[in-house]
N, C-alpha and C. Protein backbone atom coordinates (compact mmCIF):
# COMPACT_ATOMS: atom_id res chain seq x y z
N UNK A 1 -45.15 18.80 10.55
CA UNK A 1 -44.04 18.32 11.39
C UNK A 1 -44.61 17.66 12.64
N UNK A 2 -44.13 16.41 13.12
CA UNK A 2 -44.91 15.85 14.18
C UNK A 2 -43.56 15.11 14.58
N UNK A 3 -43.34 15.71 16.17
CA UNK A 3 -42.46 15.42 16.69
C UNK A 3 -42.53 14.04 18.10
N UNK A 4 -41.71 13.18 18.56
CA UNK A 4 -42.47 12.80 19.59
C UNK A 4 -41.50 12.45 20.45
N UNK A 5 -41.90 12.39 22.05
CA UNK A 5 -40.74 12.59 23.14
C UNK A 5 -40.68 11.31 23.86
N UNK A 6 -39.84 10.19 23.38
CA UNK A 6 -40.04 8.88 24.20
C UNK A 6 -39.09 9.14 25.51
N UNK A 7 -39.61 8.27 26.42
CA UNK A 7 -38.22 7.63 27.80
C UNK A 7 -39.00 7.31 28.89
N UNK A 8 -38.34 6.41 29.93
CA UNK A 8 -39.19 6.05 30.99
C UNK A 8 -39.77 6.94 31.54
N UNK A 9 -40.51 6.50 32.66
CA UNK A 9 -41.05 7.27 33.56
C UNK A 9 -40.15 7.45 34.44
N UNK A 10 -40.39 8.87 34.76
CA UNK A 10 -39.47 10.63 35.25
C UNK A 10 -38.37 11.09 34.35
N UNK A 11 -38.30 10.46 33.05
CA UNK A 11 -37.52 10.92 31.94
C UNK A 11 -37.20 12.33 31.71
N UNK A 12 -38.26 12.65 32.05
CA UNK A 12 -38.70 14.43 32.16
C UNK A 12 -39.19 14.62 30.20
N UNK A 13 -40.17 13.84 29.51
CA UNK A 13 -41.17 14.00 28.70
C UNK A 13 -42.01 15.09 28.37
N UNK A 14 -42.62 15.31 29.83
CA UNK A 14 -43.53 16.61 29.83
C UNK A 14 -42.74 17.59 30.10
N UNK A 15 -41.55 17.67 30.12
CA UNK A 15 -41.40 18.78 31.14
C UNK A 15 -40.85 19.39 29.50
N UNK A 16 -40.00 18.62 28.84
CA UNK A 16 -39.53 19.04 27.82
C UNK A 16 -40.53 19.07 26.79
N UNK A 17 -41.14 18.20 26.84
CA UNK A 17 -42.45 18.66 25.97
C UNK A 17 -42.99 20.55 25.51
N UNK A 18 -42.98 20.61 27.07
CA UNK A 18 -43.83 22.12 27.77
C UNK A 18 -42.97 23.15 27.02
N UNK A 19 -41.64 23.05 27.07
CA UNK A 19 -40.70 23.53 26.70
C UNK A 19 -39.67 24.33 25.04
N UNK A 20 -40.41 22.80 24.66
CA UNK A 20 -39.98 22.72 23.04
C UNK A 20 -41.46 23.41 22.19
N UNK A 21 -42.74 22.86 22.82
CA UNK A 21 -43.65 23.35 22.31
C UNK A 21 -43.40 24.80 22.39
N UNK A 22 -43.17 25.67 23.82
CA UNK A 22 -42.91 27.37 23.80
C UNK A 22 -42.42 27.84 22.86
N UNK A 23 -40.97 27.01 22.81
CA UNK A 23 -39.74 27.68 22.02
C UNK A 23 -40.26 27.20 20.45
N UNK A 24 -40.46 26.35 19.53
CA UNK A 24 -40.72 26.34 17.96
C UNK A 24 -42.72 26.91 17.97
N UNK A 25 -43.08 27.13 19.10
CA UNK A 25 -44.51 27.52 18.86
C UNK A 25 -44.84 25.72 17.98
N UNK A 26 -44.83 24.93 18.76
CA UNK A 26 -45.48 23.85 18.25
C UNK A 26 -46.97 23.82 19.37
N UNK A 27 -47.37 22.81 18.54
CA UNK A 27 -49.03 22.34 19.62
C UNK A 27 -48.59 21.21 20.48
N UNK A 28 -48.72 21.64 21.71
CA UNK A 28 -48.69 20.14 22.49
C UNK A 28 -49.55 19.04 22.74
N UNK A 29 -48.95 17.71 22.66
CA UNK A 29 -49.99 16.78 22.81
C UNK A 29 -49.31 15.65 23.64
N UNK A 30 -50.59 16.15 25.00
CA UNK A 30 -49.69 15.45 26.36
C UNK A 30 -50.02 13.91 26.61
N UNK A 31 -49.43 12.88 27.41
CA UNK A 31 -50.32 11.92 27.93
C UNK A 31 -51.30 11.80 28.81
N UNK A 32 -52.63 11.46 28.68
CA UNK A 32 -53.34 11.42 29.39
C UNK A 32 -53.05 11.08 31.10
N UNK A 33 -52.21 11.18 32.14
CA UNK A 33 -52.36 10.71 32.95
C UNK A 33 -53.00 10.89 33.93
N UNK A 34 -53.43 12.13 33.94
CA UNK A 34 -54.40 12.31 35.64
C UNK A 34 -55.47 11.94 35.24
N UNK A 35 -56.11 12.07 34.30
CA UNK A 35 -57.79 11.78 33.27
C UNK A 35 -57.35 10.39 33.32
N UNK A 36 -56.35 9.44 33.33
CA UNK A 36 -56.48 7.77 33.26
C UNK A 36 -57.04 7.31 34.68
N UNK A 37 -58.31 6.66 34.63
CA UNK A 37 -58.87 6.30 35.84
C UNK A 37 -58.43 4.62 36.06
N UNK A 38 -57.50 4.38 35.56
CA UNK A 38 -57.13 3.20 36.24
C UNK A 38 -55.98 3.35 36.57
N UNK A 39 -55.09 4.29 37.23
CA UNK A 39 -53.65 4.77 37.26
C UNK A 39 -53.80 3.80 38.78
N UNK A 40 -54.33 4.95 40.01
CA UNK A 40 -54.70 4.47 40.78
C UNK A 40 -54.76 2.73 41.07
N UNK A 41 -56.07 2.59 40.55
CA UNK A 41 -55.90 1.06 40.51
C UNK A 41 -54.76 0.02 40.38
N UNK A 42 -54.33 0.49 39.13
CA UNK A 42 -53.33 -0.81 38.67
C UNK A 42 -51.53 -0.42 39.96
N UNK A 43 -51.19 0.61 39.96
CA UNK A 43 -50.64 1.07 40.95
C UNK A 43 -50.72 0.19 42.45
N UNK A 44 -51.56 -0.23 42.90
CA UNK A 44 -51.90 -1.14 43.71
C UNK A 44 -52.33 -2.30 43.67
N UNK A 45 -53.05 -2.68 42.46
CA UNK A 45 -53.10 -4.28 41.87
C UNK A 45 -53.08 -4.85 40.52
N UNK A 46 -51.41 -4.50 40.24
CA UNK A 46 -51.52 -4.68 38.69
C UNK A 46 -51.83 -5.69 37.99
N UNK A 47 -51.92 -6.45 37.90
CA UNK A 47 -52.09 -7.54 37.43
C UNK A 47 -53.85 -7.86 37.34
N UNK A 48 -54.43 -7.25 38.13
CA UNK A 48 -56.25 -6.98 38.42
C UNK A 48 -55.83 -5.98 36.81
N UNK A 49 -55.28 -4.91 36.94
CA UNK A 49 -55.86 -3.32 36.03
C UNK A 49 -54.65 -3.39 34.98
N UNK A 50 -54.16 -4.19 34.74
CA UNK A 50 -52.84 -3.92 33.89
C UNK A 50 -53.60 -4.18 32.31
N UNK A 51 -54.45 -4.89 31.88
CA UNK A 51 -54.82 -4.81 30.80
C UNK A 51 -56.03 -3.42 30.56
N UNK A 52 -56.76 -3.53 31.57
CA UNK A 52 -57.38 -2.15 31.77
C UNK A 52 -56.68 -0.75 31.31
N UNK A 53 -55.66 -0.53 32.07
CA UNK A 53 -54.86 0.08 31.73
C UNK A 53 -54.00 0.70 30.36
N UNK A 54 -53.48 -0.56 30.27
CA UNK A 54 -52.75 -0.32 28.75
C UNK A 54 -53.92 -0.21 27.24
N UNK A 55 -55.20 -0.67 27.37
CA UNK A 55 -56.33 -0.26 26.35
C UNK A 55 -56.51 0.69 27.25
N UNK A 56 -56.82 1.63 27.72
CA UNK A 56 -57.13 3.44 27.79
C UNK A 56 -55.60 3.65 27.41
N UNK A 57 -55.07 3.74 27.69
CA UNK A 57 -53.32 4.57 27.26
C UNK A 57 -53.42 4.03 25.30
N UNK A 58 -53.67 3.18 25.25
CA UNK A 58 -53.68 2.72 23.17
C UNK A 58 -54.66 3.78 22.49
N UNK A 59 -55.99 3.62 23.83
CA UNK A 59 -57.03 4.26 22.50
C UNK A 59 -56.91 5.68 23.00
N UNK A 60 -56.38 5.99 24.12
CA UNK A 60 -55.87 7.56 23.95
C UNK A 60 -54.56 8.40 23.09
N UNK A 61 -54.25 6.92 22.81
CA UNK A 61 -52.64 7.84 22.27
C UNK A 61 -53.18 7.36 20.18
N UNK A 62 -54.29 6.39 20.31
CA UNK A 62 -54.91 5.99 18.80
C UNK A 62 -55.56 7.49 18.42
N UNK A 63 -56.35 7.91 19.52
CA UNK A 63 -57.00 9.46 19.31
C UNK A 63 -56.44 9.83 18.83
N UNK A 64 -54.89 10.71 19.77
CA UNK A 64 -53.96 11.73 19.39
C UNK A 64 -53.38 11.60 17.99
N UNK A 65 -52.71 10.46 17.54
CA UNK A 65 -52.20 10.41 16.52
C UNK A 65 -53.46 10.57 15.06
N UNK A 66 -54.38 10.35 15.27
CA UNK A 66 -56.11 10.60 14.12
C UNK A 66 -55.78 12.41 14.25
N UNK A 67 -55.79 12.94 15.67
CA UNK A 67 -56.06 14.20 15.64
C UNK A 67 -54.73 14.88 15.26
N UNK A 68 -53.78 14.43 15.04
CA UNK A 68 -52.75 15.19 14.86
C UNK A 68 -52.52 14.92 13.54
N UNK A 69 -53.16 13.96 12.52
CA UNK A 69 -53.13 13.84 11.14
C UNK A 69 -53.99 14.91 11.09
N UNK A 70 -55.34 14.84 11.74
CA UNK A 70 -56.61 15.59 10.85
C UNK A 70 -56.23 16.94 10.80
N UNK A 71 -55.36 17.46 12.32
CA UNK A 71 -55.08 18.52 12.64
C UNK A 71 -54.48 19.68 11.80
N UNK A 72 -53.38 19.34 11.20
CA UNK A 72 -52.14 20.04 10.20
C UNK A 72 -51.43 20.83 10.82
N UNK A 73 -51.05 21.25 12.09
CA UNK A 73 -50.41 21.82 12.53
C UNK A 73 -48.91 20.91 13.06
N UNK A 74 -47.97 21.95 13.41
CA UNK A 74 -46.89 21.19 13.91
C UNK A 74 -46.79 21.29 15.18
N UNK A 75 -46.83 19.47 15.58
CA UNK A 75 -47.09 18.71 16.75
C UNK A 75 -45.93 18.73 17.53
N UNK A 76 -45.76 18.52 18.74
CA UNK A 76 -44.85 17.66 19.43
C UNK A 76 -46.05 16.87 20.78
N UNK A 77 -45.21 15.58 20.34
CA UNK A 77 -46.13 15.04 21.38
C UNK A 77 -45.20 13.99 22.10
N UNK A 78 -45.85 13.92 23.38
CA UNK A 78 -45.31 13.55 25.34
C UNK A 78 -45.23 11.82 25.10
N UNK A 79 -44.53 10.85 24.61
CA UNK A 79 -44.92 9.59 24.46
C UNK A 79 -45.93 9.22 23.10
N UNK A 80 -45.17 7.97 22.96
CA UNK A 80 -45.49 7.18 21.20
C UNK A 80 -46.21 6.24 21.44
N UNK A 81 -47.15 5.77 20.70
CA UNK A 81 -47.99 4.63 20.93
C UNK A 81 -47.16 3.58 20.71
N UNK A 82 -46.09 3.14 20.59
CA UNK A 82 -45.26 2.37 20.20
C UNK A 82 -44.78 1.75 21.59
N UNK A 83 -44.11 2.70 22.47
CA UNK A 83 -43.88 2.30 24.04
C UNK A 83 -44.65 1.91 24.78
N UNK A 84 -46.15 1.80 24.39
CA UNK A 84 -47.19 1.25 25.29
C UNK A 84 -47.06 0.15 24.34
N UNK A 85 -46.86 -0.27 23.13
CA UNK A 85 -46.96 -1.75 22.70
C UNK A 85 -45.46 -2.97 23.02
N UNK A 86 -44.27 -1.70 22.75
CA UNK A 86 -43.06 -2.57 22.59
C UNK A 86 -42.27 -1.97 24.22
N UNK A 87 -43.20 -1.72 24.93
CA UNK A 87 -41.99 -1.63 26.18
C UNK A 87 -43.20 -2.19 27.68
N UNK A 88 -44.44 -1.24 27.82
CA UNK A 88 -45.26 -1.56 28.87
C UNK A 88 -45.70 -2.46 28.52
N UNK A 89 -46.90 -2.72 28.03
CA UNK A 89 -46.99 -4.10 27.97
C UNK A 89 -46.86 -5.76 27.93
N UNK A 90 -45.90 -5.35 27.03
CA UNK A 90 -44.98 -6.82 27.13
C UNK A 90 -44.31 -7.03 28.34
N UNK A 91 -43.84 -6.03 29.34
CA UNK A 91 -43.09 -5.63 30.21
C UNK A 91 -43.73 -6.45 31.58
N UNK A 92 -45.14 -5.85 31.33
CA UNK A 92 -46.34 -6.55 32.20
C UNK A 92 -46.40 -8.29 31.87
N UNK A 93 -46.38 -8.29 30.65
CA UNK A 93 -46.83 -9.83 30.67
C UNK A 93 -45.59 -11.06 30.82
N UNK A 94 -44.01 -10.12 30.65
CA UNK A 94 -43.09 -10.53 31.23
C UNK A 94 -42.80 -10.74 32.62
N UNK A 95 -43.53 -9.95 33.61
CA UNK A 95 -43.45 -9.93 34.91
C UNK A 95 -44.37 -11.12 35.25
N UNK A 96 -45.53 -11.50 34.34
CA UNK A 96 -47.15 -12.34 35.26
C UNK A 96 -47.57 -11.61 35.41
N UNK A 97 -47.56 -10.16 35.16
CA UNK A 97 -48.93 -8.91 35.78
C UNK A 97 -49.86 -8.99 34.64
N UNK A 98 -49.75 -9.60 33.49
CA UNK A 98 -50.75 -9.49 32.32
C UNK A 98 -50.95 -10.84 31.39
N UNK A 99 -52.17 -11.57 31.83
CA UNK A 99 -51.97 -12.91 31.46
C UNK A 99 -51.83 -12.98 30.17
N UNK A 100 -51.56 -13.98 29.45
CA UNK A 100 -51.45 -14.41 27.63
C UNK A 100 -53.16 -14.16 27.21
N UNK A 101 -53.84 -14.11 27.15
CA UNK A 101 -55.07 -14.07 26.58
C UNK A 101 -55.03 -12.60 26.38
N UNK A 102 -54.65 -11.68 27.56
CA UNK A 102 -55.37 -10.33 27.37
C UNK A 102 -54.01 -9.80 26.84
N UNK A 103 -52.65 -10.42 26.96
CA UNK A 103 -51.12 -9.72 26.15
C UNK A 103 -51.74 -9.93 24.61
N UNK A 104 -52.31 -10.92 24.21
CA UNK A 104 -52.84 -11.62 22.93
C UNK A 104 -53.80 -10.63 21.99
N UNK A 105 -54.79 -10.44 22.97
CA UNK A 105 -56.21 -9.51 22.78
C UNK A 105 -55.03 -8.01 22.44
N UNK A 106 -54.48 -7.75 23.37
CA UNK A 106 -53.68 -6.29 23.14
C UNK A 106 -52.79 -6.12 21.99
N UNK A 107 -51.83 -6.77 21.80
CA UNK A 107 -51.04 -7.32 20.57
C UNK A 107 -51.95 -7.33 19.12
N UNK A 108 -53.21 -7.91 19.77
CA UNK A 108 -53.76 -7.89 17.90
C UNK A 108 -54.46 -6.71 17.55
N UNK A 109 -54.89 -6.07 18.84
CA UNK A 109 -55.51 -4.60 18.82
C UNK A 109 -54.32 -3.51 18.38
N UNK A 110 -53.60 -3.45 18.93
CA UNK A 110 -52.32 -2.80 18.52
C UNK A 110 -51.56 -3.13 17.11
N UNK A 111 -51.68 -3.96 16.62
CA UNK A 111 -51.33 -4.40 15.23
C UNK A 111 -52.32 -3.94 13.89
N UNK A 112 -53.58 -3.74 14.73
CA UNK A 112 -54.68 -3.44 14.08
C UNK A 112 -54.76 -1.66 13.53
N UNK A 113 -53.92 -1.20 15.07
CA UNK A 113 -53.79 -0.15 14.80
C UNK A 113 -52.68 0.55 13.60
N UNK A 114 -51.47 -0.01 14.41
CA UNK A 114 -50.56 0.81 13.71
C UNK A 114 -50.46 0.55 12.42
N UNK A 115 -51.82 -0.19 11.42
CA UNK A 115 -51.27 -0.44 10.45
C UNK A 115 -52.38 1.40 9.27
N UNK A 116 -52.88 1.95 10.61
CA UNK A 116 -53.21 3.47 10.24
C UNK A 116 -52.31 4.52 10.63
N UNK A 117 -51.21 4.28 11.54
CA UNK A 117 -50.55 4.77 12.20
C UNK A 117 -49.30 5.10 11.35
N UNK A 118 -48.99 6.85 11.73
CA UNK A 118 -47.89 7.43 10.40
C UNK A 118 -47.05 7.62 11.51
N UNK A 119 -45.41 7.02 11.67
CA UNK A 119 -44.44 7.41 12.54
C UNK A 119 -43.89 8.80 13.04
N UNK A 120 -43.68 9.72 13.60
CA UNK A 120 -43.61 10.97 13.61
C UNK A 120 -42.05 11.17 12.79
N UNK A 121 -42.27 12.18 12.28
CA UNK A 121 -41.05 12.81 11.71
C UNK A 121 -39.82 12.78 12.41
N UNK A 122 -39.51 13.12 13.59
CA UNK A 122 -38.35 12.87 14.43
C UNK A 122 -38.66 12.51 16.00
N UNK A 123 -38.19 10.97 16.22
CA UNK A 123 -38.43 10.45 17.94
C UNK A 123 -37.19 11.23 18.47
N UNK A 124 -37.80 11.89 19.60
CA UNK A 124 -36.26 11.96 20.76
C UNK A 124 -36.55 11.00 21.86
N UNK A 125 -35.69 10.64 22.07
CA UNK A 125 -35.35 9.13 23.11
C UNK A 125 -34.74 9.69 24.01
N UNK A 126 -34.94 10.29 25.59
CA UNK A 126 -34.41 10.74 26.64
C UNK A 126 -33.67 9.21 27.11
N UNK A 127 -32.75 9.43 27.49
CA UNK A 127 -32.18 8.45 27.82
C UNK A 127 -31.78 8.76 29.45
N UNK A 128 -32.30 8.00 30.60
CA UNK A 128 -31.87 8.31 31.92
C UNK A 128 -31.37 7.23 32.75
N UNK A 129 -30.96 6.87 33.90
CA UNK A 129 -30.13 6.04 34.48
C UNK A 129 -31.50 5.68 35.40
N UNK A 130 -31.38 5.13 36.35
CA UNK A 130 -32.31 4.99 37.62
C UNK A 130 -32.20 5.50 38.31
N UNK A 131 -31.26 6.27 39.03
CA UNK A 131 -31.15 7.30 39.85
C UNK A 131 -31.88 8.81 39.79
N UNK A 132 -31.75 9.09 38.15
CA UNK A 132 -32.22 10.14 37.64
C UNK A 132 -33.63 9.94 37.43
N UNK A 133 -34.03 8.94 37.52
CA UNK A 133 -35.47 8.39 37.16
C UNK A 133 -36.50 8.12 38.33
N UNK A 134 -35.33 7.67 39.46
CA UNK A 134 -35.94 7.63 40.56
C UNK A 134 -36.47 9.54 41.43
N UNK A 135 -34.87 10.32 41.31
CA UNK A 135 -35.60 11.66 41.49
C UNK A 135 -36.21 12.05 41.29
N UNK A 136 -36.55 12.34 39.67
CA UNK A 136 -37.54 13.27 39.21
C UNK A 136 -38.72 12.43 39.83
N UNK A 137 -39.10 11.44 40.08
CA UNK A 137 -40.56 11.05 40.46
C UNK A 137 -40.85 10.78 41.47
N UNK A 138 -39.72 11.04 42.26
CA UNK A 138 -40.08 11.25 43.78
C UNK A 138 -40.54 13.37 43.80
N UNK A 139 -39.52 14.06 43.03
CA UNK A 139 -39.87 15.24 43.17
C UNK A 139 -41.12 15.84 42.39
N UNK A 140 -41.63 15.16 41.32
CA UNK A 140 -43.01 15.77 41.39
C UNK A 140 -44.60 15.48 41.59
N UNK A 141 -44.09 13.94 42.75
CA UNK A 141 -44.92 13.92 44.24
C UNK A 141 -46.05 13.25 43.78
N UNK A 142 -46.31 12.05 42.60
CA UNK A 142 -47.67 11.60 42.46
C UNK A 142 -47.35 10.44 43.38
N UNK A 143 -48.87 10.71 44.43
CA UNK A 143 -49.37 9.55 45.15
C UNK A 143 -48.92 8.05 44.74
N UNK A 144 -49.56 7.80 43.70
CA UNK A 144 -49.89 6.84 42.87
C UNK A 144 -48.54 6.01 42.70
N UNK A 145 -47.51 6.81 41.88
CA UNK A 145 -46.44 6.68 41.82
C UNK A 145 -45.06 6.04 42.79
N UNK A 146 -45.60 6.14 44.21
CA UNK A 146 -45.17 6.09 45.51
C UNK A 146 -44.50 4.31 45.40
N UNK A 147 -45.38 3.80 45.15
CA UNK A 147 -45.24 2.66 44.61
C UNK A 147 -44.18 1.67 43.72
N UNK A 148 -43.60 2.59 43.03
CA UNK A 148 -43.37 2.26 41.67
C UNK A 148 -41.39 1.44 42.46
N UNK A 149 -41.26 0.45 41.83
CA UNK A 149 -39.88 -0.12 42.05
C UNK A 149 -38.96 0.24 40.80
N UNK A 150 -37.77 0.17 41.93
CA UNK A 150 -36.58 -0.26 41.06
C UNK A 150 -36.74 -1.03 40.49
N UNK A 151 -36.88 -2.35 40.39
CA UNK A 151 -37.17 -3.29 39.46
C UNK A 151 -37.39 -3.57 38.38
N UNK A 152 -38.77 -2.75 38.85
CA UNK A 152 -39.72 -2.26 37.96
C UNK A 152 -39.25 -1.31 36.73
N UNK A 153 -38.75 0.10 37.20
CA UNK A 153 -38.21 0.60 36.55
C UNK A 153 -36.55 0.52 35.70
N UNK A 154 -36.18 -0.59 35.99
CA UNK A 154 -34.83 -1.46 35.41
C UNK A 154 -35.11 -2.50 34.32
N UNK A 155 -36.59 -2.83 34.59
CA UNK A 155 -37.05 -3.73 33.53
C UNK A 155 -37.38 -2.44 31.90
N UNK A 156 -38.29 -1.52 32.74
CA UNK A 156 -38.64 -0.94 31.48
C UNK A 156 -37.51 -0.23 30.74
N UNK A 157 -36.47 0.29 31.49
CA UNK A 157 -35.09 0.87 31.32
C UNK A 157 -34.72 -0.43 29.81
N UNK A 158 -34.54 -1.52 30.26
CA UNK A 158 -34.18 -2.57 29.70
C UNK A 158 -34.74 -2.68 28.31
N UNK A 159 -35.94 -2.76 28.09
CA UNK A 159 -37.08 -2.56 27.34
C UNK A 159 -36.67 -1.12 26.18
N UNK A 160 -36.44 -0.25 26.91
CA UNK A 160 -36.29 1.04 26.27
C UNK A 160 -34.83 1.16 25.39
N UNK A 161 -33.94 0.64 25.80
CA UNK A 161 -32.78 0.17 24.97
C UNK A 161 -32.87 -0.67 24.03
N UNK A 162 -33.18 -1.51 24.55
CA UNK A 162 -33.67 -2.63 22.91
C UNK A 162 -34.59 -2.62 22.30
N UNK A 163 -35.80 -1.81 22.60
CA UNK A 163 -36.07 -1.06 21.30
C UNK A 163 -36.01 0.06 20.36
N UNK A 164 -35.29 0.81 21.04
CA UNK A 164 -34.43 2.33 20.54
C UNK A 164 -33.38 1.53 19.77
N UNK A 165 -32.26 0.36 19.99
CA UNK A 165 -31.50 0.05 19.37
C UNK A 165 -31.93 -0.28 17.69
N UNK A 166 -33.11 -1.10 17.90
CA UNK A 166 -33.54 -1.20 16.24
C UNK A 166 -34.66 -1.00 15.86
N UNK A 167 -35.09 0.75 16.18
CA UNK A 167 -35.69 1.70 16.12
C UNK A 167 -35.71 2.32 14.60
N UNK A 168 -36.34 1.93 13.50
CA UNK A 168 -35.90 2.43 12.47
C UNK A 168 -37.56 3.05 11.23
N UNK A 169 -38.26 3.66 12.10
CA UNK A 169 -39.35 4.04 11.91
C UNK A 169 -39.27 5.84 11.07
N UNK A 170 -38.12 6.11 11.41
CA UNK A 170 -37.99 7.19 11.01
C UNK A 170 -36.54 8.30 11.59
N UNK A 171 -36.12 9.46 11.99
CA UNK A 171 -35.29 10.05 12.03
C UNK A 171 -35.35 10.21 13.79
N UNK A 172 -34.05 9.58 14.63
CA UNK A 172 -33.67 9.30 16.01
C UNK A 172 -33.03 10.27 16.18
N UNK A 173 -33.02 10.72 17.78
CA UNK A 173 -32.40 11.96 18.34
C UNK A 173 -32.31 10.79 19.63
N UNK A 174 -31.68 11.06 20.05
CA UNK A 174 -30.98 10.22 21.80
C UNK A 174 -30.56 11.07 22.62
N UNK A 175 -30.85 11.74 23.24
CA UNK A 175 -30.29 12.71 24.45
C UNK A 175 -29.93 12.40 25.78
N UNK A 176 -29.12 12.14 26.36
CA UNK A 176 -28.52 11.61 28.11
C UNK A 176 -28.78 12.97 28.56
N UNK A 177 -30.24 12.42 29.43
CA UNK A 177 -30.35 13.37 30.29
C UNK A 177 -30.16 13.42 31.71
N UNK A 178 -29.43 12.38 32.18
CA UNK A 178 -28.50 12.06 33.37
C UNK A 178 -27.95 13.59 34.37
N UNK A 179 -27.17 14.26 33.16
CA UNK A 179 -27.01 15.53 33.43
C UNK A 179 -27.07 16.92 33.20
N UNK A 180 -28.32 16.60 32.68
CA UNK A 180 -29.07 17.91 32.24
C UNK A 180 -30.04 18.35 33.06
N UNK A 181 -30.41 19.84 33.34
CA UNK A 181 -31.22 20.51 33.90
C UNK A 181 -32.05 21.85 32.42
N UNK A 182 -33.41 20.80 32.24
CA UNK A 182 -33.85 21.62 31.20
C UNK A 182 -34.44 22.68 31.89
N UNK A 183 -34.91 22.70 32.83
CA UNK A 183 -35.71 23.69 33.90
C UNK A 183 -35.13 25.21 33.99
N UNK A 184 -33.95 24.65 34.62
CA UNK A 184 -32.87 25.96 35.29
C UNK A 184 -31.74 26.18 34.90
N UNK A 185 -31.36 25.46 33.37
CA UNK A 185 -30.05 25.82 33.34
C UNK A 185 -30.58 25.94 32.00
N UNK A 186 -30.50 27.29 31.02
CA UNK A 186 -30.66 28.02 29.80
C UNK A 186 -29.98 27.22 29.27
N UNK A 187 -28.67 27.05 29.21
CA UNK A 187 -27.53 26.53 28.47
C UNK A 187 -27.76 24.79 28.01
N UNK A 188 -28.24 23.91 29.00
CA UNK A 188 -29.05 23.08 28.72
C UNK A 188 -29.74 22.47 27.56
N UNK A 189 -30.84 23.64 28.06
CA UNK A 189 -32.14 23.55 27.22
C UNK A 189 -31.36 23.97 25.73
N UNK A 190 -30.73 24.70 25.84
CA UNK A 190 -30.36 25.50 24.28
C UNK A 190 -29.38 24.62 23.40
N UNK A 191 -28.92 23.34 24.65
CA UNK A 191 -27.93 22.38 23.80
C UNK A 191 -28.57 21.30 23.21
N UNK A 192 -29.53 21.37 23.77
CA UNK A 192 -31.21 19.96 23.17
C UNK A 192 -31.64 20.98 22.11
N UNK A 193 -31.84 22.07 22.32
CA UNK A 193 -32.54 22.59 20.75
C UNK A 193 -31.56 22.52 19.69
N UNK A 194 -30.17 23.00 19.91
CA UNK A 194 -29.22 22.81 19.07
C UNK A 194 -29.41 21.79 18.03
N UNK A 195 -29.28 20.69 18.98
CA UNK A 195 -29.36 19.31 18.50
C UNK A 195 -30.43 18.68 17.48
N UNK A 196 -31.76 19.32 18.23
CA UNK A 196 -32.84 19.17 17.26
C UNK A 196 -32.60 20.32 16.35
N UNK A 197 -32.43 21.52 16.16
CA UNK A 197 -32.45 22.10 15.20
C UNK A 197 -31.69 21.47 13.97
N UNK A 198 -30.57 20.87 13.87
CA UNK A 198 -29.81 20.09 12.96
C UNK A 198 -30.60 18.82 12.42
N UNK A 199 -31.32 18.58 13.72
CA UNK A 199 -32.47 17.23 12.85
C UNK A 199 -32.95 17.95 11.82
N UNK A 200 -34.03 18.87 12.33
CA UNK A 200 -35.03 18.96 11.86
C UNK A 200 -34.47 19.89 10.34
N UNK A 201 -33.52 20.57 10.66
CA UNK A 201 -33.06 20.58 9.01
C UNK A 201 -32.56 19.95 7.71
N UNK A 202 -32.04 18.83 8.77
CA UNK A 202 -31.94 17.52 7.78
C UNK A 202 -32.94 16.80 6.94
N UNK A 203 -34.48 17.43 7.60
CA UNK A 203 -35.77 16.69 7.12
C UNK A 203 -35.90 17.54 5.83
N UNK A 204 -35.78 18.77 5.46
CA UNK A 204 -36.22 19.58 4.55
C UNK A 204 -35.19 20.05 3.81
């Protein structure tokens, strides 16, 4: 079983990640972000680190998915290699932060990949507003992050809808987490497992 947790950044990914792994005793498999040494960088000059960037996030998330075949255990994992091809990236080279040569170079590397690449058994797609997107990442305080625009985050918002819309890689879960508290409210969390529990019986 290999599960995987798409949505923008402050979607709350990890948090539910942390969460779902406890409760089915799955293995977690997080995104690299504090270990990405160009976070920093591109954060302050994207368009310098933006291709930098998105090759460490491919060949870290190319790893995970090798190790979670070789592995055999049941996965859930924090972000799809798919959103670093069909939402950040292009996202970048839509803005001018990522010229055509290196969107080009990335595109054929990424094509190269996913053609080893097995879709996970069930995507959940957090779905959040900007407001909700803007809190959570002001409240869990990365430096780095300080940075980050509305804009910015309205483009990838944008991005994340139209490709969830014709998303057809395998079995979709969509959750509005606008007004949910998976943290502190039991009832919550237990209405997202609900939900996946009905997936995931549908698979077997």
């Amino acid at each position: 079983m290999h599960v995987a947790i798409a949505g923008n950044i402050g979607a709350g990914k990890t948090t539910l990640t942390k969460l779902l792994a406890k409760h089915y005793k799955w293995s977690p498999h997080y995104e690299s972000v504090d270990e990405n040494p160009y976070l920093d960088d591109f954060y302050g000059a994207m368009e310098r680190w933006s291709f930098n960037l998105q090759v460490y996030f491919l060949n870290s998330r190319f790893r995970q998915i090798l190790e979670i075949r070789e592995g055999g255990k049941n996965i859930i994992q924090d972000r799809t290699i798919y959103e670093d091809a069909h939402i950040f990236a292009p996202n970048l080279h839509a803005m001018g932060l990522m010229p055509n040569r290196d969107f080009l170079n990335y595109s054929s590397l990424f094509k190269l990949m996913e053609r080893l690449v097995s879709p996970p058994d069930l995507l959940i797609y957090l779905r959040a507003n900007i407001p909700t997107l803007v809190g959570q990442i002001h409240k869990r305080g990365r430096d780095y992050e300080n940075s980050i625009s509305i804009d910015y985050l309205s483009r990838l918002n944008e991005r994340y809808e139209a490709w969830i819309s014709t998303y057809n890689k395998g079995n979709l879960l969509i959750i509005d987490v606008d007004n949910l508290d998976f943290v502190d409210k039991p009832e919550d969390l237990g209405s997202v497992i609900d939900k996946i529990d009905a997936q995931i019986h549908g698979l077997f």
